[in-house]
Protein backbone atom coordinates (compact mmCIF):
# COMPACT_ATOMS: atom_id res chain seq x y z
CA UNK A 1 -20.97 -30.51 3.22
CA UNK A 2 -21.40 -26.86 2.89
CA UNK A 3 -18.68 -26.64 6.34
CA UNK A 4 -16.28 -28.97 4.36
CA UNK A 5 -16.13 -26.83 1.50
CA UNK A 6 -15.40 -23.97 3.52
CA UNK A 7 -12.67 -25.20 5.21
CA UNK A 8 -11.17 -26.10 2.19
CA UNK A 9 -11.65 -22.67 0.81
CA UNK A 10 -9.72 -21.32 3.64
CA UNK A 11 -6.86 -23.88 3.89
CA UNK A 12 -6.31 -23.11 -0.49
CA UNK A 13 -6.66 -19.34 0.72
CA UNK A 14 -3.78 -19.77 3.45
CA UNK A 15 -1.70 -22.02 1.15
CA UNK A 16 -2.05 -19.18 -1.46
CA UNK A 17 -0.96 -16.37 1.10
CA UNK A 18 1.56 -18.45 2.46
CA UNK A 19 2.83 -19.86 -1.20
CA UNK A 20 3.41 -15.53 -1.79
CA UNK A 21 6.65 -15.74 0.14
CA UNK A 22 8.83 -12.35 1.00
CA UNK A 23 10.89 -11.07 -2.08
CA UNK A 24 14.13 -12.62 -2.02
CA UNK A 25 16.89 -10.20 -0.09
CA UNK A 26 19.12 -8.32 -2.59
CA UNK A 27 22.51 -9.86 -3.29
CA UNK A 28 25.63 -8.43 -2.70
CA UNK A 29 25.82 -6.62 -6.00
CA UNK A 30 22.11 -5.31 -6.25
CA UNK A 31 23.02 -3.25 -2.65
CA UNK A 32 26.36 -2.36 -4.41
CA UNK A 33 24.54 -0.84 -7.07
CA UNK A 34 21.74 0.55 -4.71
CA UNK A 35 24.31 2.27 -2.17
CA UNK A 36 26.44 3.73 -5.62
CA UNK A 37 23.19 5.50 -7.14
CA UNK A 38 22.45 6.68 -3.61
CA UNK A 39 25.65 7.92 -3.54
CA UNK A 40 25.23 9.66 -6.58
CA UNK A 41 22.18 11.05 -6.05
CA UNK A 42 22.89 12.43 -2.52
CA UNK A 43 25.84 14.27 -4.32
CA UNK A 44 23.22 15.86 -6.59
CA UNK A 45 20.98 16.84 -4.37
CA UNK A 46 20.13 20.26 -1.71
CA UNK A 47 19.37 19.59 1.52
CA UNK A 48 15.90 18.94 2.45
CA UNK A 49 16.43 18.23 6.21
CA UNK A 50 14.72 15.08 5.53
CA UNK A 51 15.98 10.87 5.96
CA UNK A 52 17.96 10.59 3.14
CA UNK A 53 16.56 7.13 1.14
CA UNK A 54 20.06 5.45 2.16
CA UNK A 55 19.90 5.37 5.46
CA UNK A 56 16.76 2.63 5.01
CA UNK A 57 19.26 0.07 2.85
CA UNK A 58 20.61 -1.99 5.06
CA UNK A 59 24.70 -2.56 4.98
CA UNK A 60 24.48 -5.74 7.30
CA UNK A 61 24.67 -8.07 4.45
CA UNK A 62 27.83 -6.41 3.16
CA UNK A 63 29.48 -7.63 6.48
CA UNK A 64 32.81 -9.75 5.30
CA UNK A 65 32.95 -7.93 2.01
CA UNK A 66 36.35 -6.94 0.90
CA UNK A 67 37.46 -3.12 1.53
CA UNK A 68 39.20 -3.21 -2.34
CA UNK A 69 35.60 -4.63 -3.90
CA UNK A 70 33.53 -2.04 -2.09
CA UNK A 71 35.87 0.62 -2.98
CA UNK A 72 35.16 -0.47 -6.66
CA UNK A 73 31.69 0.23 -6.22
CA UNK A 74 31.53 3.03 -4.01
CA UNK A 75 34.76 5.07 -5.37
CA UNK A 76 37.60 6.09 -3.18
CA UNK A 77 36.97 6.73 0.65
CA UNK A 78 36.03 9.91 1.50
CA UNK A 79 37.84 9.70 4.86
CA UNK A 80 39.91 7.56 6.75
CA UNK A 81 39.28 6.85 10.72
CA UNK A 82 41.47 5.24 13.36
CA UNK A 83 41.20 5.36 16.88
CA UNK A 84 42.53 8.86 17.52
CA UNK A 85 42.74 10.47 13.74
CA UNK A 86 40.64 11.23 10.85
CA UNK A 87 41.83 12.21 7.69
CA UNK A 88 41.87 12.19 3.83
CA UNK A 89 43.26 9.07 1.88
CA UNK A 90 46.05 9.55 0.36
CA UNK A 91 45.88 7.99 -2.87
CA UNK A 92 42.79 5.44 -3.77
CA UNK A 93 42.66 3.94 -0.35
CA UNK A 94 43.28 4.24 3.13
CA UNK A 95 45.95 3.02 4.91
CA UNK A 96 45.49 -0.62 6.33
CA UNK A 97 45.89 -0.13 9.68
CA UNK A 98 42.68 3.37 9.17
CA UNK A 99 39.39 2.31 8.74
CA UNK A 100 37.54 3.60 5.03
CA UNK A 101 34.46 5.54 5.06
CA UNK A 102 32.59 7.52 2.44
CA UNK A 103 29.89 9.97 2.73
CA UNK A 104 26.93 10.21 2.00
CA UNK A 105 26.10 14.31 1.83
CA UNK A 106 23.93 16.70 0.16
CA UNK A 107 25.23 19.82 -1.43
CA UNK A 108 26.76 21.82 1.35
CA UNK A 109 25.25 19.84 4.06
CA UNK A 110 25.92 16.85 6.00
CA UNK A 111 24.54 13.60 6.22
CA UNK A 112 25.17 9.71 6.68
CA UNK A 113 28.66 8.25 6.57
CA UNK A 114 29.16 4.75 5.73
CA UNK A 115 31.89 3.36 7.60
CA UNK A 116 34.17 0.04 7.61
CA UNK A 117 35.63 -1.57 10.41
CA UNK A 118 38.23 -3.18 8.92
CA UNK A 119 39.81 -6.85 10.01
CA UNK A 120 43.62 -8.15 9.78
CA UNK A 121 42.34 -10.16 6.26
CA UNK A 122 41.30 -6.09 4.96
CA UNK A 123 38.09 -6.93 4.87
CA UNK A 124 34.91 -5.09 6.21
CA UNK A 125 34.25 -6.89 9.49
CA UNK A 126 31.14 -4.35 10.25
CA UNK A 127 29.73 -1.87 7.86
CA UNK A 128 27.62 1.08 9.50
CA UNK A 129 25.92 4.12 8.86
CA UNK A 130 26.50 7.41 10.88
CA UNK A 131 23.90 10.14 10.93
CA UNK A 132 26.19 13.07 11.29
CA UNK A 133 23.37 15.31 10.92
CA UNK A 134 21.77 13.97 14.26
CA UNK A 135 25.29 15.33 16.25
CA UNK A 136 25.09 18.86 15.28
């Protein structure tokens, strides 16, 4: 009797454990929001030669999203890559055929770039951080 009961209490304890599932992923709009106050906040900030809190959110569920909708969130690009040039926008976005990034810096420092790879529909086909400061 007394084994019975505590098998039970252990299969209600591993229902309960299991029951407490992960935390839903963010949606596309709470990593929006995360990646804009990060942005912010980076732009605020001295360098500390430390991981910047970005670099842990994770872009890969922003894959697909459209370059005008993250530019809504995230501001203008910063820069503007292609296969052999980098440059400023020139106006609110880059040209089509340039990929749009925006960075991710402390005051006078350097840091993570967040870059699009941009498909034929404009939309971010891969997003990806770049830890500049791990080139110099």
């Amino acid at each position: 009797m007394i084994r019975l009961f505590s098998v039970t209490l252990i299969l209600m304890a591993a229902t309960l454990v299991a029951c407490r599932a992960a935390p839903a992923p963010p949606t596309r709009a709470e990593l929006l929001e995360k990646l804009q106050q990060c942005r912010d906040e980076m732009s605020k900030e001295r360098p500390t030669g430390r991981m910047p809190a970005c670099a842990k959110i994770d872009p890969l569920p922003l894959n697909g999203i459209s370059r005008a909708e993250l530019r809504a969130a995230l501001g203008s690009p910063t820069f503007c890559i292609g296969l052999s040039e980098r440059g400023s926008p020139r106006g609110p976005d880059c040209p089509p055929e340039l990929n749009p990034g925006w960075s991710f810096y402390e005051i006078g420092g350097t840091g993570l770039e967040l870059t699009c790879e941009t498909d034929e529909k404009q939309r971010c086909e891969v997003l990806r951080w770049n830890d500049l400061r791990s080139e110099r």
